[in-house]
C-alpha atoms as a PDB file:
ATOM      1  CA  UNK A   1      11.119 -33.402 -26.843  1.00  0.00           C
ATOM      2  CA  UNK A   2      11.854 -29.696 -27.658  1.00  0.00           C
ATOM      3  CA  UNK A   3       8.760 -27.822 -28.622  1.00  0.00           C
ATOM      4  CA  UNK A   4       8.581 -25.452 -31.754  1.00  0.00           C
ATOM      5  CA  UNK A   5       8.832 -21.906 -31.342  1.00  0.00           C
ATOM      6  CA  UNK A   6       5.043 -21.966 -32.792  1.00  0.00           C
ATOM      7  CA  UNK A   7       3.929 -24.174 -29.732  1.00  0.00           C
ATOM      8  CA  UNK A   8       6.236 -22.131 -26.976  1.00  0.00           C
ATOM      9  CA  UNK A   9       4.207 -19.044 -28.023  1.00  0.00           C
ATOM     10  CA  UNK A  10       0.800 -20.430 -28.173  1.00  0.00           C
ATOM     11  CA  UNK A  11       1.355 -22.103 -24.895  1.00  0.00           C
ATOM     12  CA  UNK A  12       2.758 -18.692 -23.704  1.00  0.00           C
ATOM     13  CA  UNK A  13      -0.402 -16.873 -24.816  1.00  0.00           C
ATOM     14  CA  UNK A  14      -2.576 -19.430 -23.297  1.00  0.00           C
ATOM     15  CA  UNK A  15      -1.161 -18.037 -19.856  1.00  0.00           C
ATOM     16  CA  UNK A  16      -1.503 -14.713 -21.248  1.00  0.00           C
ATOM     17  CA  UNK A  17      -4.917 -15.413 -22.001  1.00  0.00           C
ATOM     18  CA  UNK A  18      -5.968 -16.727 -18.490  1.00  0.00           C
ATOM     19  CA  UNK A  19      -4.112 -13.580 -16.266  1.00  0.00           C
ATOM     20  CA  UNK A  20      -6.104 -11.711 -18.198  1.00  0.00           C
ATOM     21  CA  UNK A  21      -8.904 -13.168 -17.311  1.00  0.00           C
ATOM     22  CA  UNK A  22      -7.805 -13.067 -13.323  1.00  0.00           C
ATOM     23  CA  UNK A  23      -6.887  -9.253 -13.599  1.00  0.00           C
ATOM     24  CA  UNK A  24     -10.552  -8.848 -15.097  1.00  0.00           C
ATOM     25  CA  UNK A  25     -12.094 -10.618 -12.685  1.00  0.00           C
ATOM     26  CA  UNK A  26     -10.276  -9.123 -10.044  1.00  0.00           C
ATOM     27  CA  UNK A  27     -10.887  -5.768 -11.321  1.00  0.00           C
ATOM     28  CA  UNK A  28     -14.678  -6.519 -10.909  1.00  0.00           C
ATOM     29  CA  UNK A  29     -13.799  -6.183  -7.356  1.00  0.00           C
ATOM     30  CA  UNK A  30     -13.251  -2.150  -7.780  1.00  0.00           C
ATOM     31  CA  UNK A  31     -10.550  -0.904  -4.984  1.00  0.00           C
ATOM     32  CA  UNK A  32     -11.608  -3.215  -2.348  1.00  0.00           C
ATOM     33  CA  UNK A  33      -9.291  -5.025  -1.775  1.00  0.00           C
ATOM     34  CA  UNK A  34      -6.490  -1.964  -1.469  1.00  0.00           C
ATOM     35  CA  UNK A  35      -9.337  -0.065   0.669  1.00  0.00           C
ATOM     36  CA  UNK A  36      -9.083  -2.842   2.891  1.00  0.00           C
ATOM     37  CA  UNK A  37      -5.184  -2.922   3.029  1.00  0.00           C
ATOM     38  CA  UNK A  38      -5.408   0.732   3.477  1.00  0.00           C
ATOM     39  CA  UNK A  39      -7.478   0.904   6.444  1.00  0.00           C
ATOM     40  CA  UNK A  40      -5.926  -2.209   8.168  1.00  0.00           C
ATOM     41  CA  UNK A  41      -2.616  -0.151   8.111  1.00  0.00           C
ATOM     42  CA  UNK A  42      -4.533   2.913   9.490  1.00  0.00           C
ATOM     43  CA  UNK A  43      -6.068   1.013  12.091  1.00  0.00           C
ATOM     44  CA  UNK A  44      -2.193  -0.445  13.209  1.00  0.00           C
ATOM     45  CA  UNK A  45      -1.389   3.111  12.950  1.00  0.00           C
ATOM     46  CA  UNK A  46      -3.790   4.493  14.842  1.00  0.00           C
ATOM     47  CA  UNK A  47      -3.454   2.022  17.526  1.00  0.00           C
ATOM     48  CA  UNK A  48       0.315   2.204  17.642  1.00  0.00           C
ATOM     49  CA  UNK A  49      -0.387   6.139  18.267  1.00  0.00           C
ATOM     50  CA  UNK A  50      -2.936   5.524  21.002  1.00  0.00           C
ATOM     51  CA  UNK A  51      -0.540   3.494  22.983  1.00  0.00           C
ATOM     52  CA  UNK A  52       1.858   6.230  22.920  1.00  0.00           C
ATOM     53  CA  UNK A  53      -0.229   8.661  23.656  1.00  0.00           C
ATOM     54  CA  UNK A  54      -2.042   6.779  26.402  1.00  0.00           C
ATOM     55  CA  UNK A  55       2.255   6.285  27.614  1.00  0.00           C
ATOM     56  CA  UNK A  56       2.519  10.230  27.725  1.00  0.00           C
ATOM     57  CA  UNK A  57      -0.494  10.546  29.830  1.00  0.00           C
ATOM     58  CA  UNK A  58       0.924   8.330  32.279  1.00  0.00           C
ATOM     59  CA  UNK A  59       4.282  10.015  32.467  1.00  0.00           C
ATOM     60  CA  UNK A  60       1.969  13.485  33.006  1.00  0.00           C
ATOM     61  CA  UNK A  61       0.291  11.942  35.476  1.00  0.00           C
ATOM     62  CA  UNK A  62       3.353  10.741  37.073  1.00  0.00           C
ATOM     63  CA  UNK A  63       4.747  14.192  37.072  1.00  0.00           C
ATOM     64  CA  UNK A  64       2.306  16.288  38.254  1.00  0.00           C
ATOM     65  CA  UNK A  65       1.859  13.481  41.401  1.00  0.00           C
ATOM     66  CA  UNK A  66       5.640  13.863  41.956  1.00  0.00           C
ATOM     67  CA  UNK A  67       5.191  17.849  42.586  1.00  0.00           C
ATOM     68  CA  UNK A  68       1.915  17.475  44.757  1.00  0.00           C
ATOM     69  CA  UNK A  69       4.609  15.033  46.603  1.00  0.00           C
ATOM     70  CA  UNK A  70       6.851  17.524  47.017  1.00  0.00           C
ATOM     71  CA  UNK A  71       4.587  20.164  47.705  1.00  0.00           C
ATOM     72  CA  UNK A  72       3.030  17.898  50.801  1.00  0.00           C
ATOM     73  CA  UNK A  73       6.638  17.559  51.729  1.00  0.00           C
ATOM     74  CA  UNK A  74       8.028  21.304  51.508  1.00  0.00           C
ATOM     75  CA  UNK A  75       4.576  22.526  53.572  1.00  0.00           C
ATOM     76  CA  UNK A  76       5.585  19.546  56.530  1.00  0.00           C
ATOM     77  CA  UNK A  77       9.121  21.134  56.460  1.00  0.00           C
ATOM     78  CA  UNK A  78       7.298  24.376  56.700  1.00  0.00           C
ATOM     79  CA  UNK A  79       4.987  23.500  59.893  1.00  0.00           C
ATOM     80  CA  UNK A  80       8.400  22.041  61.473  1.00  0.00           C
ATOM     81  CA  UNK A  81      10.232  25.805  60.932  1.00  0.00           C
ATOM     82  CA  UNK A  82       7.564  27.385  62.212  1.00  0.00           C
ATOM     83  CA  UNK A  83       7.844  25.391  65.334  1.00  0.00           C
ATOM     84  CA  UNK A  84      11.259  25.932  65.003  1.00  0.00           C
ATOM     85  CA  UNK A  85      10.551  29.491  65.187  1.00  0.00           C
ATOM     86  CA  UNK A  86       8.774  29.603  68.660  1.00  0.00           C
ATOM     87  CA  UNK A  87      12.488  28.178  70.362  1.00  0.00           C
ATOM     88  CA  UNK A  88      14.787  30.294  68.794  1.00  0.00           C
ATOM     89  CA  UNK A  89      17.461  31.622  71.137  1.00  0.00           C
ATOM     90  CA  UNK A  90      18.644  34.695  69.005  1.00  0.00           C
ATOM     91  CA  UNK A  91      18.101  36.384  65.453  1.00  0.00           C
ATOM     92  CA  UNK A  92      20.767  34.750  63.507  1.00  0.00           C
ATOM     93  CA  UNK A  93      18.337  31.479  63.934  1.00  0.00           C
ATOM     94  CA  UNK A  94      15.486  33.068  63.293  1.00  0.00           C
ATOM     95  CA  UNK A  95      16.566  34.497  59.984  1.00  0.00           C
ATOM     96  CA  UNK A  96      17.776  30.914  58.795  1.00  0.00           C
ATOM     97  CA  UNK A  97      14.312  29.594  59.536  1.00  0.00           C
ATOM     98  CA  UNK A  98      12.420  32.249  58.041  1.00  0.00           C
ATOM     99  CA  UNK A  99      15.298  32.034  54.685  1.00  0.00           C
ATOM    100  CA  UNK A 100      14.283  28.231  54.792  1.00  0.00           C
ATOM    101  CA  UNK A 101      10.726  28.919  54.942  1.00  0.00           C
ATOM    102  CA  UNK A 102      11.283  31.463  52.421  1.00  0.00           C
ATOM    103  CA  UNK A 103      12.931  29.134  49.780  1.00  0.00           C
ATOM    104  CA  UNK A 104      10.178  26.283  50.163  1.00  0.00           C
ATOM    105  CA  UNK A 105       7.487  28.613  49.879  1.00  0.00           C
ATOM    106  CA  UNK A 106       9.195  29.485  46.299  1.00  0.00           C
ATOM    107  CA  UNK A 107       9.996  25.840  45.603  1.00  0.00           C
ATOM    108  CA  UNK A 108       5.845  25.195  46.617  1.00  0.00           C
ATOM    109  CA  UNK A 109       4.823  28.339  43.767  1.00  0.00           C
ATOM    110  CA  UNK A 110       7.107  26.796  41.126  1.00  0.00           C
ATOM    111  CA  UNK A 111       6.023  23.199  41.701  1.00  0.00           C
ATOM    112  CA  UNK A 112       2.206  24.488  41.525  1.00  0.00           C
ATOM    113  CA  UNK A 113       3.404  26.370  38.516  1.00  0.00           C
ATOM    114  CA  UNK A 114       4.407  23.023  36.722  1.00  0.00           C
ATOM    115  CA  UNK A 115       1.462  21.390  38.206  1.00  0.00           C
ATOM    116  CA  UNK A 116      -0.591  23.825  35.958  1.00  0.00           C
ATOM    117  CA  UNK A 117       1.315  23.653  32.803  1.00  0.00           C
ATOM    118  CA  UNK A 118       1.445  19.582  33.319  1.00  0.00           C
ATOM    119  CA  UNK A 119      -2.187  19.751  33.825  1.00  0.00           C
ATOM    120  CA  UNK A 120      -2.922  21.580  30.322  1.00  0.00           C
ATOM    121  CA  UNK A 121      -1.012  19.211  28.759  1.00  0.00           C
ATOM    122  CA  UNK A 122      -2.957  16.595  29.918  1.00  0.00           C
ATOM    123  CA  UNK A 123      -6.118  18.076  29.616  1.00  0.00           C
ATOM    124  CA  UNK A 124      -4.536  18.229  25.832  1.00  0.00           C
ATOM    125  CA  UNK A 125      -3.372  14.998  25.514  1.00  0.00           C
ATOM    126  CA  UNK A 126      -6.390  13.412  26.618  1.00  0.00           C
ATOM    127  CA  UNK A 127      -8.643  15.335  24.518  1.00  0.00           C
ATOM    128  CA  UNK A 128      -6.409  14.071  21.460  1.00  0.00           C
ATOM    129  CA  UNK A 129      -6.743  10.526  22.758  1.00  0.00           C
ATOM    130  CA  UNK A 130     -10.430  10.936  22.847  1.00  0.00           C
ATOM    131  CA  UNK A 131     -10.244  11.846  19.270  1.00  0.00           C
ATOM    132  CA  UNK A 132      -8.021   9.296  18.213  1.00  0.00           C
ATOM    133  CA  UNK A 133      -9.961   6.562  20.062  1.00  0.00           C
ATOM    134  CA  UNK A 134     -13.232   7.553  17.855  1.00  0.00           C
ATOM    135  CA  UNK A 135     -11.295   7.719  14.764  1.00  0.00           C
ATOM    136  CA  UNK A 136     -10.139   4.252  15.607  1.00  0.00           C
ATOM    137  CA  UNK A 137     -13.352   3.070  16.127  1.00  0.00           C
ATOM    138  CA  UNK A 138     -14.793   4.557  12.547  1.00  0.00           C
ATOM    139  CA  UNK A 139     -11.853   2.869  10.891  1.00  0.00           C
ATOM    140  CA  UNK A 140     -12.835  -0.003  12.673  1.00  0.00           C
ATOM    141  CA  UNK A 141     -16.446   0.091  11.517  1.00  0.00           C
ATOM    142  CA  UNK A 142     -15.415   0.821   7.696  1.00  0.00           C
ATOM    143  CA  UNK A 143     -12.625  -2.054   7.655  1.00  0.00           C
ATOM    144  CA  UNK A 144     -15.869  -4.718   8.672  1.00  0.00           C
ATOM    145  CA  UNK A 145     -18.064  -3.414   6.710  1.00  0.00           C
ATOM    146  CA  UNK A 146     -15.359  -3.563   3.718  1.00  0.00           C
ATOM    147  CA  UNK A 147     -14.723  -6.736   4.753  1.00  0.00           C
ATOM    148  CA  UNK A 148     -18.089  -7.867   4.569  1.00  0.00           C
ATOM    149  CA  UNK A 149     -18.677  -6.226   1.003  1.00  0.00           C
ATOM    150  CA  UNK A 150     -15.566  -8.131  -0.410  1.00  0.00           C
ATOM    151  CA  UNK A 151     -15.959 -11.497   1.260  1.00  0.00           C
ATOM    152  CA  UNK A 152     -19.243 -11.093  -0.285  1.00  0.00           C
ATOM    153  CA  UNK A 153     -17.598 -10.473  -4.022  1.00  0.00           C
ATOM    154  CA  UNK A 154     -15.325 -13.053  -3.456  1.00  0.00           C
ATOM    155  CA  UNK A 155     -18.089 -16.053  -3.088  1.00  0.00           C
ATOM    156  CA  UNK A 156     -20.210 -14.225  -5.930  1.00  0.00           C
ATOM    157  CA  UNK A 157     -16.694 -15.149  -7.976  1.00  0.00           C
ATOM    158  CA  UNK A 158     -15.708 -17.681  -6.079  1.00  0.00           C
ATOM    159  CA  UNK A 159     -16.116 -20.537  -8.973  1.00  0.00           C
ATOM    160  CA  UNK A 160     -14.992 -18.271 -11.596  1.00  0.00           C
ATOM    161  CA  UNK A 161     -11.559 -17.925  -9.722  1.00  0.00           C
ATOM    162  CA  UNK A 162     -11.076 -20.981  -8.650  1.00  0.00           C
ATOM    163  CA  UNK A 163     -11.484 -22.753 -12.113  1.00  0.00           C
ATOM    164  CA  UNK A 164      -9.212 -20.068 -13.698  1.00  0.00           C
ATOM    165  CA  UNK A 165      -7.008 -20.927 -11.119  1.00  0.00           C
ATOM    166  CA  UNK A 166      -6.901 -24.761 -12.408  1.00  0.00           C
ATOM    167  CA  UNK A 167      -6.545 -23.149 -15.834  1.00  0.00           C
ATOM    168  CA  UNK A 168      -3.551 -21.124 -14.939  1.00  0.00           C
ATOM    169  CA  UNK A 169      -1.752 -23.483 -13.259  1.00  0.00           C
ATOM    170  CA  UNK A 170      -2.322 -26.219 -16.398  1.00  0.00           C
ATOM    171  CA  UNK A 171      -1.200 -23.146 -18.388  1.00  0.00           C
ATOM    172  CA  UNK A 172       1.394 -22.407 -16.362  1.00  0.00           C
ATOM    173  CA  UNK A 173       2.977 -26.099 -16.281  1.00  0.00           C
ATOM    174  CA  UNK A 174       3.042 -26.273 -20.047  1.00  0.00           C
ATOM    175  CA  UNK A 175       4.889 -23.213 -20.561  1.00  0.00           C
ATOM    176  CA  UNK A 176       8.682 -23.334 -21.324  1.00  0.00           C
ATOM    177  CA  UNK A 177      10.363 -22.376 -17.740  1.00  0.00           C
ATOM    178  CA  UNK A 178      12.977 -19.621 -19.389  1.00  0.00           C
ATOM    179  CA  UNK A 179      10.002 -17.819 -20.942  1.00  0.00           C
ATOM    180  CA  UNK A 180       7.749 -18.214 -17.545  1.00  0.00           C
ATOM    181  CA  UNK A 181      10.388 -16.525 -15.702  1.00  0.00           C
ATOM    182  CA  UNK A 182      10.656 -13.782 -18.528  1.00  0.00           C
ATOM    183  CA  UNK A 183       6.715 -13.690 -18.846  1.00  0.00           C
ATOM    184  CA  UNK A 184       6.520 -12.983 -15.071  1.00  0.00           C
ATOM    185  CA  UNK A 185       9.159 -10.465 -14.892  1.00  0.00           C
ATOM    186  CA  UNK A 186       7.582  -8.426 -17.827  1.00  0.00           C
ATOM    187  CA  UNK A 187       3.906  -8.731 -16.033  1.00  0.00           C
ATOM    188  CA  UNK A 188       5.390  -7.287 -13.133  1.00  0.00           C
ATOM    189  CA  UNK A 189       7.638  -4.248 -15.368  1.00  0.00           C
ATOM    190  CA  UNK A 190       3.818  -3.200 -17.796  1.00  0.00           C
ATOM    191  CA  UNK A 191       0.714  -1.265 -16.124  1.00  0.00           C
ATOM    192  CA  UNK A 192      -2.045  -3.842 -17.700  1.00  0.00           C
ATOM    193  CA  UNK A 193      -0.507  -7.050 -17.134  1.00  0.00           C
ATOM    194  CA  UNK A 194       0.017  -7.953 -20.612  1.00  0.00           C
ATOM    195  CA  UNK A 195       2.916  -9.156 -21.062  1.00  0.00           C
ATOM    196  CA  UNK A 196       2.435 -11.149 -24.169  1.00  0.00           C
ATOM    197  CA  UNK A 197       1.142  -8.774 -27.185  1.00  0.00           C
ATOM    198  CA  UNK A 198      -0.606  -9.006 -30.556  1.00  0.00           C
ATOM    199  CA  UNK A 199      -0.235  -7.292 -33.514  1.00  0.00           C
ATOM    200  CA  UNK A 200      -2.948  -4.961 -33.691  1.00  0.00           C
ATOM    201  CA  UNK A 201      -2.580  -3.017 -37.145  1.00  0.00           C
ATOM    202  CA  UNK A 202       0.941  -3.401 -37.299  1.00  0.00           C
ATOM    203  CA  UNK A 203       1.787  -2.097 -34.001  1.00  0.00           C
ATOM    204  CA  UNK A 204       2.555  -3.918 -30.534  1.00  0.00           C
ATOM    205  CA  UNK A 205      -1.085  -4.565 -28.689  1.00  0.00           C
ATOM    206  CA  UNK A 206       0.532  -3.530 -25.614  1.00  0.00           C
ATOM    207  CA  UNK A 207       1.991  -0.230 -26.202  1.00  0.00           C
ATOM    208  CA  UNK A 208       0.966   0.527 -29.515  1.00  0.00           C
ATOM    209  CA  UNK A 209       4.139   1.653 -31.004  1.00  0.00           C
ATOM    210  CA  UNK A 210       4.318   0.602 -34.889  1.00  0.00           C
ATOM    211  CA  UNK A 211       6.418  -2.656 -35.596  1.00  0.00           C
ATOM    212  CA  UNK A 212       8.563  -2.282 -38.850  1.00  0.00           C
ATOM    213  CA  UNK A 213       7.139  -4.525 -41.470  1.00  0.00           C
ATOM    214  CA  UNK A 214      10.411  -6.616 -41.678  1.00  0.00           C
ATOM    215  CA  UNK A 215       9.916  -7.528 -38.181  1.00  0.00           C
ATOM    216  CA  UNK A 216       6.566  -8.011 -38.356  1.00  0.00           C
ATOM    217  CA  UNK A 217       7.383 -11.076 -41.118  1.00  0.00           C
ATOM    218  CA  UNK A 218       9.877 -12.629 -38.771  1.00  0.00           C
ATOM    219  CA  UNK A 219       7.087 -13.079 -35.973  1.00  0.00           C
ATOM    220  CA  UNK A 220       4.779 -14.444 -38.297  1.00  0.00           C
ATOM    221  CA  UNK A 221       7.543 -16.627 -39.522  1.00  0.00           C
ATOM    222  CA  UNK A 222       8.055 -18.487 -35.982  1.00  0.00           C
ATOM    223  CA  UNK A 223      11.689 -18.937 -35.869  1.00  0.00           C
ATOM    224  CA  UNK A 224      12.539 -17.216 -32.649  1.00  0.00           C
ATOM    225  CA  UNK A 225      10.920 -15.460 -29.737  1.00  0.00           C
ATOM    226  CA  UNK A 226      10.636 -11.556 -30.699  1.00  0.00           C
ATOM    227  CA  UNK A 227       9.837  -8.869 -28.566  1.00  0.00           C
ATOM    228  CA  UNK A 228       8.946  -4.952 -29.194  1.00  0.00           C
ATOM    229  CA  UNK A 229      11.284  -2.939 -28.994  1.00  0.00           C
ATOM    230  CA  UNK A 230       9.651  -0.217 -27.298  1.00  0.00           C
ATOM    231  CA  UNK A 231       8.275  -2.190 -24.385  1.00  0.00           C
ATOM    232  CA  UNK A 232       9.892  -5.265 -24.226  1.00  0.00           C
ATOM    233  CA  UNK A 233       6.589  -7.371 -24.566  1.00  0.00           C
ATOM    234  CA  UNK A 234       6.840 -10.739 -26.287  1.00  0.00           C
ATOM    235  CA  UNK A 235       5.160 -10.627 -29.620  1.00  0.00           C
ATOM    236  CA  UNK A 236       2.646 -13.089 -31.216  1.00  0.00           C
ATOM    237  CA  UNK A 237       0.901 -12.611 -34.843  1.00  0.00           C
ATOM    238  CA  UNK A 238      -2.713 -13.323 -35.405  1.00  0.00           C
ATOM    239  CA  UNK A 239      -2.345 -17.421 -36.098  1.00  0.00           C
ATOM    240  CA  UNK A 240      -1.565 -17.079 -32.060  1.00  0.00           C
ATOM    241  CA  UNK A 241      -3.428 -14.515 -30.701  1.00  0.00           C
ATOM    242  CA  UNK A 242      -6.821 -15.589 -33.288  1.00  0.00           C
ATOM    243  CA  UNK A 243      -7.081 -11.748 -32.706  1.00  0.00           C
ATOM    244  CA  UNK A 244      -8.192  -9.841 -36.233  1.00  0.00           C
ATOM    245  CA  UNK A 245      -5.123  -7.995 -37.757  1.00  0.00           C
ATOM    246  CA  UNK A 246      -5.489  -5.222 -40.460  1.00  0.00           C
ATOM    247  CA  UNK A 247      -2.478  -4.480 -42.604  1.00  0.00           C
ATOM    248  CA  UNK A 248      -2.355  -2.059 -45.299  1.00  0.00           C
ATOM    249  CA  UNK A 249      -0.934  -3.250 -48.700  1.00  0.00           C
ATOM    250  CA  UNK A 250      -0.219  -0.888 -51.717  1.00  0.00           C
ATOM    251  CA  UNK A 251      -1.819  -2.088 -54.963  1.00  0.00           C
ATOM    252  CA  UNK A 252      -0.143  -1.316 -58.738  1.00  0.00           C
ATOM    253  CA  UNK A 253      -1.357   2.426 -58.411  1.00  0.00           C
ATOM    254  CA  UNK A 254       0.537   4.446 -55.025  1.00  0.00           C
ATOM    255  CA  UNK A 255      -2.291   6.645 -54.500  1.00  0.00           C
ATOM    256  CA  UNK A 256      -4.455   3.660 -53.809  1.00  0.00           C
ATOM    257  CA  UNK A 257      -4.987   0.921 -50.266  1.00  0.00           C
ATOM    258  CA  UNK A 258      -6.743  -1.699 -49.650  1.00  0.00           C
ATOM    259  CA  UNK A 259      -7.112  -3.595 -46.704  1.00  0.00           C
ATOM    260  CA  UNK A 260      -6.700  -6.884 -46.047  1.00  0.00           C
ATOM    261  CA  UNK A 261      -6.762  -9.303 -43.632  1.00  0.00           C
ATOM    262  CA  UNK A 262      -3.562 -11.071 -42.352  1.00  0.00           C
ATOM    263  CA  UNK A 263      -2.755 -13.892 -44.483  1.00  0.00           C
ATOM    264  CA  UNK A 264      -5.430 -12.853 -47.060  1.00  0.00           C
ATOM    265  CA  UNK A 265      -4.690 -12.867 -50.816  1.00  0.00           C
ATOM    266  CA  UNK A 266      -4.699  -9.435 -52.555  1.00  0.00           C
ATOM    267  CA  UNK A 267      -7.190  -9.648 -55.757  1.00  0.00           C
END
């Protein structure tokens, strides 16, 4: 059986009625829940970064050991020269050797030269690493103690959201499935949620721009789903919302208005 425009809409607004009463309840919850987002991703940042740093320590580490390698290798070439030295048979030997002894003694310098720039760099790196591994741990120590807080808020409205839960999903079922997957899609487009509006003194309740009066009878008249056209939120009149709405009516004399209340017969 098709429903009535009249029913789609008050069905629709029931939904309405109960996210609203979600976002409220979630809003109780301040920025917890995002603080607690935010600081799980900083931790999986933070620990991402002390891996690599810990990875360029190693790689430091493994450098400067390679020169003190070679070092221990160029002064055992140097010893056997200098042995070298003592059996010489004429100059042109002995100037090789010494040109040989010469060169490692250079390649020694420069590989105690990188040994001492490899060093500060480690000396750097670690001392970042140090910092990085406390700021882990004080992210650490906020995220449970975050955690704690809104665990805590969540059992304090534990009932509350699990009964609107039930509600929404009743709510939900009754709702016609073209306008659900329009309701959703505005929810997801507007700031506050609403996605299904009032008219609040002639103008949408969600963004507050006026409605023409013409437009405002055909909501009230129920023969098709209307939305503003400023926002794009559906539009419901007071005998859906039950919210108080205040139009202003001109009597026999221009310079004089009285208000009334929608549906209301002017005296």
């Amino acid at each position: 059986m098709d429903l009535t425009v009249e029913k789609k809409l008050r069905n629709l607004y029931e939904l309405q009625a109960v996210d609203t009463a979600l976002d409220n309840l979630k809003a109780m919850m301040g920025e917890l829940p995002m603080e607690v987002a935010d600081l799980e991703d900083e931790i999986i940042g933070l620990e991402t970064r002390l891996t690599n740093i810990e990875g360029e320590i190693g790689q430091i580490q493994d450098g400067i050991n390679a020169y003190r390698t070679r070092i221990k290798e160029c002064n055992q070439q140097i010893d056997k020269y200098k042995e070298q030295l003592n059996q010489v048979k004429n100059n042109r030997e002995y100037d090789a050797l010494n040109k040989e002894i010469e060169i490692l003694g250079l390649e020694i310098l420069q590989a105690e030269k990188s040994i001492k720039m490899q060093q500060e760099k480690l000396d750097t790196q670690k001392e970042i690493l140090r910092v990085t591994g406390e700021t882990l741990e004080n992210r650490r120590k906020d995220l449970e103690f975050k955690r704690v807080e809104l665990k805590t808020i969540e059992k304090e409205n534990e009932e509350e959201m699990n009964r609107l839960g039930g509600d929404r999903e009743k709510a939900e079922k009754d709702v016609d499935p073209r306008l659900l997957k329009a309701y959703n899609r505005i929810r997801k487009n507007v700031i506050n949620g609403i996605a299904v509006a009032s008219i609040l003194r002639g103008s949408c309740g969600g963004c507050f721009a006026r409605i023409p009066p013409q437009r405002q009878s055909d909501i009230r008249a129920h023969f098709k789903i209307i939305d503003c056209e400023h926002c794009g939120r559906i539009l419901v009149d007071v005998t859906i919302s039950g919210q108080e709405t205040i139009v202003e009516v001109k009597e026999e004399k221009p310079a004089t208005r009285k208000r009334l209340k929608l549906g209301a017969k002017a005296e």
